[in-house]
C-alpha atoms as a PDB file:
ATOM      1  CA  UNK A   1      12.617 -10.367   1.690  1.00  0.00           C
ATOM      2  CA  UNK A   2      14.472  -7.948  -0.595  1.00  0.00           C
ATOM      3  CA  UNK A   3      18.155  -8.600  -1.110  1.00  0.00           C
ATOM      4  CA  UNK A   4      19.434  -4.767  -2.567  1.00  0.00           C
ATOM      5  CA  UNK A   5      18.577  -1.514  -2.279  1.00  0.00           C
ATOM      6  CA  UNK A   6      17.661  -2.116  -6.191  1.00  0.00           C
ATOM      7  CA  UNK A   7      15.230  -4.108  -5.326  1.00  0.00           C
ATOM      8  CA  UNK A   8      13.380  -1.704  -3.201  1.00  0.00           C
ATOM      9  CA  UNK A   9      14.107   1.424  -5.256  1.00  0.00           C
ATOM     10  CA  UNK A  10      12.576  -0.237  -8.337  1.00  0.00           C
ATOM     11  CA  UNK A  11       9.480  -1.285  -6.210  1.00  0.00           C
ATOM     12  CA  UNK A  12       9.379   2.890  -5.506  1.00  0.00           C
ATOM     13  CA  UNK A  13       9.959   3.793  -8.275  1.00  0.00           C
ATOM     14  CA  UNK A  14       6.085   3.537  -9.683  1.00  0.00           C
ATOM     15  CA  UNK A  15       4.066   5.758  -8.203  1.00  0.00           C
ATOM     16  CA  UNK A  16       0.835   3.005  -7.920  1.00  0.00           C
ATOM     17  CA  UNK A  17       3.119   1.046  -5.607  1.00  0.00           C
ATOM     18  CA  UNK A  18       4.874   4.060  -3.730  1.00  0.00           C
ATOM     19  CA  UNK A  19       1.164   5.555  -3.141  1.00  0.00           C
ATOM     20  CA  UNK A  20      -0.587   1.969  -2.090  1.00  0.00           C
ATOM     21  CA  UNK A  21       2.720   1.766   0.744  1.00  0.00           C
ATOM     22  CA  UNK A  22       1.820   5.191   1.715  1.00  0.00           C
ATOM     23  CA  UNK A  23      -1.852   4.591   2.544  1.00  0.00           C
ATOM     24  CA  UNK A  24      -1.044   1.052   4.028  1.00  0.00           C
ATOM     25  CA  UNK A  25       1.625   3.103   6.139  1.00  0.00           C
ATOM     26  CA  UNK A  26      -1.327   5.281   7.320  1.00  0.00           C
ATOM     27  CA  UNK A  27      -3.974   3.074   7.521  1.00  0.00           C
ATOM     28  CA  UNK A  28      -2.014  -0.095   8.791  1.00  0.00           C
ATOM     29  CA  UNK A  29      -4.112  -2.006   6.686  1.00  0.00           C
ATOM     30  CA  UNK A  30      -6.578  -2.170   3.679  1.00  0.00           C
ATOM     31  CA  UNK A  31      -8.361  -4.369   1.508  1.00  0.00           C
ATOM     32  CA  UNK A  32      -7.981  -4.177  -2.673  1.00  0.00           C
ATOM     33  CA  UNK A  33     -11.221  -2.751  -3.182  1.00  0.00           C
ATOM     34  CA  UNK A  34     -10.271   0.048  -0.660  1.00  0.00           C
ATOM     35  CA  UNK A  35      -7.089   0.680  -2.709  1.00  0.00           C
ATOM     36  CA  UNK A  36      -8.901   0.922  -5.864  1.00  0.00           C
ATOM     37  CA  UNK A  37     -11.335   3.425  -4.786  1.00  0.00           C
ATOM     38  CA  UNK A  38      -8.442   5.321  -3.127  1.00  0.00           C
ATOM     39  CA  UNK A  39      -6.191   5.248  -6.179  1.00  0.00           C
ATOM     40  CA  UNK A  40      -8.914   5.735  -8.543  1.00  0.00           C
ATOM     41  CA  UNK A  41      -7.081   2.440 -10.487  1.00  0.00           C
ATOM     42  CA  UNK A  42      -8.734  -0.505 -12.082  1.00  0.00           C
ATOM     43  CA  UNK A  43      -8.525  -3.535  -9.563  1.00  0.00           C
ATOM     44  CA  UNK A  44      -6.428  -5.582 -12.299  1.00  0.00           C
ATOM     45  CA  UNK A  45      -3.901  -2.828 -11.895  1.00  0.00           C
ATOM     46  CA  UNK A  46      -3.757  -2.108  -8.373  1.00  0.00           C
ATOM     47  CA  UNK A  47      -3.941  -6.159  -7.403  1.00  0.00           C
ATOM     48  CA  UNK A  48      -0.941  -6.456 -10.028  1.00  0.00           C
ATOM     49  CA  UNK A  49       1.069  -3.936  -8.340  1.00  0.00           C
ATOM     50  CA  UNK A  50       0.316  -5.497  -5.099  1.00  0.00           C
ATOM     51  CA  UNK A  51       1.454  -8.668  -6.321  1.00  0.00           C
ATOM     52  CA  UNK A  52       4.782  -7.146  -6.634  1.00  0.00           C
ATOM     53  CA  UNK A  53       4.667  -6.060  -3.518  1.00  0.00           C
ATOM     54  CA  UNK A  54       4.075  -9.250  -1.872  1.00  0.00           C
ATOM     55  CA  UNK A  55       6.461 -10.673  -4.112  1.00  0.00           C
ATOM     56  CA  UNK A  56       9.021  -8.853  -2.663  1.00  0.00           C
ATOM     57  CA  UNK A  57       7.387  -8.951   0.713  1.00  0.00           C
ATOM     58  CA  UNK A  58       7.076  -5.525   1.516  1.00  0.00           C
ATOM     59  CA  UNK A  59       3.432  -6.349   2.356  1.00  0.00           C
ATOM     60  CA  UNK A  60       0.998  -9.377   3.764  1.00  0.00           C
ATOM     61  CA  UNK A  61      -2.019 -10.485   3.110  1.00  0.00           C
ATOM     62  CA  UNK A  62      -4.760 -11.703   5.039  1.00  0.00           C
ATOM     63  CA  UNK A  63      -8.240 -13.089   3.706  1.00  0.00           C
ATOM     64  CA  UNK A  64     -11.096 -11.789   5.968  1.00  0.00           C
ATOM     65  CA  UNK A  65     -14.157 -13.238   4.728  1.00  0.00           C
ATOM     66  CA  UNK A  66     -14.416 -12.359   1.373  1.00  0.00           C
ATOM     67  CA  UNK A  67     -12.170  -9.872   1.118  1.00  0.00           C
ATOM     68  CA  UNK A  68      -8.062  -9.727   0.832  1.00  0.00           C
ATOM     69  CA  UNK A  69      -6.137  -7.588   3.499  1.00  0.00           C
ATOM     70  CA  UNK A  70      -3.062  -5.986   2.848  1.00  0.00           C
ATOM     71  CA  UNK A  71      -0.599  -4.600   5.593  1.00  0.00           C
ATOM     72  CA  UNK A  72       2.933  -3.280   5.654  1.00  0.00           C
ATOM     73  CA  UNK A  73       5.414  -6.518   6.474  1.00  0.00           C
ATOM     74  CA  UNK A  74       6.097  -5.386  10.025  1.00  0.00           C
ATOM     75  CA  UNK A  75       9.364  -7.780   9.463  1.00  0.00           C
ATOM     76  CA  UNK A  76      11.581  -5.895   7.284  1.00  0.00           C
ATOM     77  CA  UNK A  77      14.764  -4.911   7.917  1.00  0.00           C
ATOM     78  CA  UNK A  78      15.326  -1.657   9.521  1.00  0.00           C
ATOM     79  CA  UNK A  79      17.339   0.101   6.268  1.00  0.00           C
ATOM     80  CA  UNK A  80      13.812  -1.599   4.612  1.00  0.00           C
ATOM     81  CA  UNK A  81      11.638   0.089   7.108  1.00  0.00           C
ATOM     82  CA  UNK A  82      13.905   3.694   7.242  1.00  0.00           C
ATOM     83  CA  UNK A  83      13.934   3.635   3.301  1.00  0.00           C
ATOM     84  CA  UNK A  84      10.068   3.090   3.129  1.00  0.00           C
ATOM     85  CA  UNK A  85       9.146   5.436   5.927  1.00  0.00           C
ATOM     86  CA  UNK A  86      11.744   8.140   3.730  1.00  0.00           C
ATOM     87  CA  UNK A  87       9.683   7.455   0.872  1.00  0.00           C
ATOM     88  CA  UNK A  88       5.977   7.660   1.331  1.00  0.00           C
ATOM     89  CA  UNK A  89       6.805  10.747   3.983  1.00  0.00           C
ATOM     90  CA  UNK A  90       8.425  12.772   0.481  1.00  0.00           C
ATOM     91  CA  UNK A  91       6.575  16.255   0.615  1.00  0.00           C
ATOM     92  CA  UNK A  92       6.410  15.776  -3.107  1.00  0.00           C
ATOM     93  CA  UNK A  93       3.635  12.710  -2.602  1.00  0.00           C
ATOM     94  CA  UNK A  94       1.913  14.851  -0.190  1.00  0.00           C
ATOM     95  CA  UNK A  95      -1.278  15.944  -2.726  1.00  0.00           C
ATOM     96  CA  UNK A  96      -1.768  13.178  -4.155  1.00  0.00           C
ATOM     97  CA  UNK A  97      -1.776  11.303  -0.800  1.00  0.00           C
ATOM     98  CA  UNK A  98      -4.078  13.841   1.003  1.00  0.00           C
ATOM     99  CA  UNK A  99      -6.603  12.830  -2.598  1.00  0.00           C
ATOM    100  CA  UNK A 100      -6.417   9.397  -2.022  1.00  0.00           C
ATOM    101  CA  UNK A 101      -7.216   9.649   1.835  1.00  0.00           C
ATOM    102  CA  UNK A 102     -10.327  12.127   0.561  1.00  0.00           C
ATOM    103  CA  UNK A 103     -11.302   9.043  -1.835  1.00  0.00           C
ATOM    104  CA  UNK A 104     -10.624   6.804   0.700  1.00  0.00           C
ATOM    105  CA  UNK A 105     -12.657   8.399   3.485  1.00  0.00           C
ATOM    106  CA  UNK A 106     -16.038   8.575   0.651  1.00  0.00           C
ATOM    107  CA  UNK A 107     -15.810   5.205   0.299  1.00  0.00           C
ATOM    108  CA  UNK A 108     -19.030   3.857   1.689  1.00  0.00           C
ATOM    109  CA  UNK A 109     -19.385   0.314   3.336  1.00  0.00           C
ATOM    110  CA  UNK A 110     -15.217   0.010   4.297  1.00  0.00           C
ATOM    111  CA  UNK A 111     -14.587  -3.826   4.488  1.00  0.00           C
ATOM    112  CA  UNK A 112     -11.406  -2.524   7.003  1.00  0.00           C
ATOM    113  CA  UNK A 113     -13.250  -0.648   9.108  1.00  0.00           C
ATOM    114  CA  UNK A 114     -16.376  -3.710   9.352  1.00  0.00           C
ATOM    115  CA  UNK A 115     -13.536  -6.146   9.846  1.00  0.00           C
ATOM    116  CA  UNK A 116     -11.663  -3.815  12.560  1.00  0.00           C
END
């Protein structure tokens, strides 16, 4: 669980990781290959930055099958949860959130939505 603010703020502070908390804050949860195709990123890069996440458990991860889903920790503290919430709601991460939704909702054969 994260310790400082500092912790937190440097997890925010790159937008792959800031974006993927946004859409698992909308979606409640999605697997890499949905992230990739959302954040038009390579999966190296988006599993890396997901294994940051995790690291500082801001998210889970479930296996379903073959694939890997990741959810917001619904255990963080509350000045965790108020900061993050703050964050991913900034009206300046509003375009590039509706584009990854748009990606997100071509994306043909969801593994989230077969596993839901």
């Amino acid at each position: 669980m994260p310790d400082t603010p500092e912790q937190i703020f440097r997890a925010l502070a790159d937008r792959t990781r800031l974006l993927s908390l946004a859409l698992l804050h909308d979606e409640g949860s999605l697997c890499v290959c949905e992230l990739v195709e959302a954040l038009a990123q390579s999966q190296p890069h988006v599993s890396r930055h997901l294994a940051q996440l995790r690291d500082l458990e801001l998210v889970t991860d479930q296996r379903r099958g073959q694939w890997v889903h990741y959810s917001l920790n619904p255990n963080l503290p509350a000045w965790v949860q108020a900061t993050l919430e703050a964050a991913v709601s900034a009206p300046s991460l509003a375009r590039a959130r509706t584009a990854a939704h748009r990606r997100l909702a071509r994306m043909a054969s969801r593994p989230s939505l077969a596993c839901a």
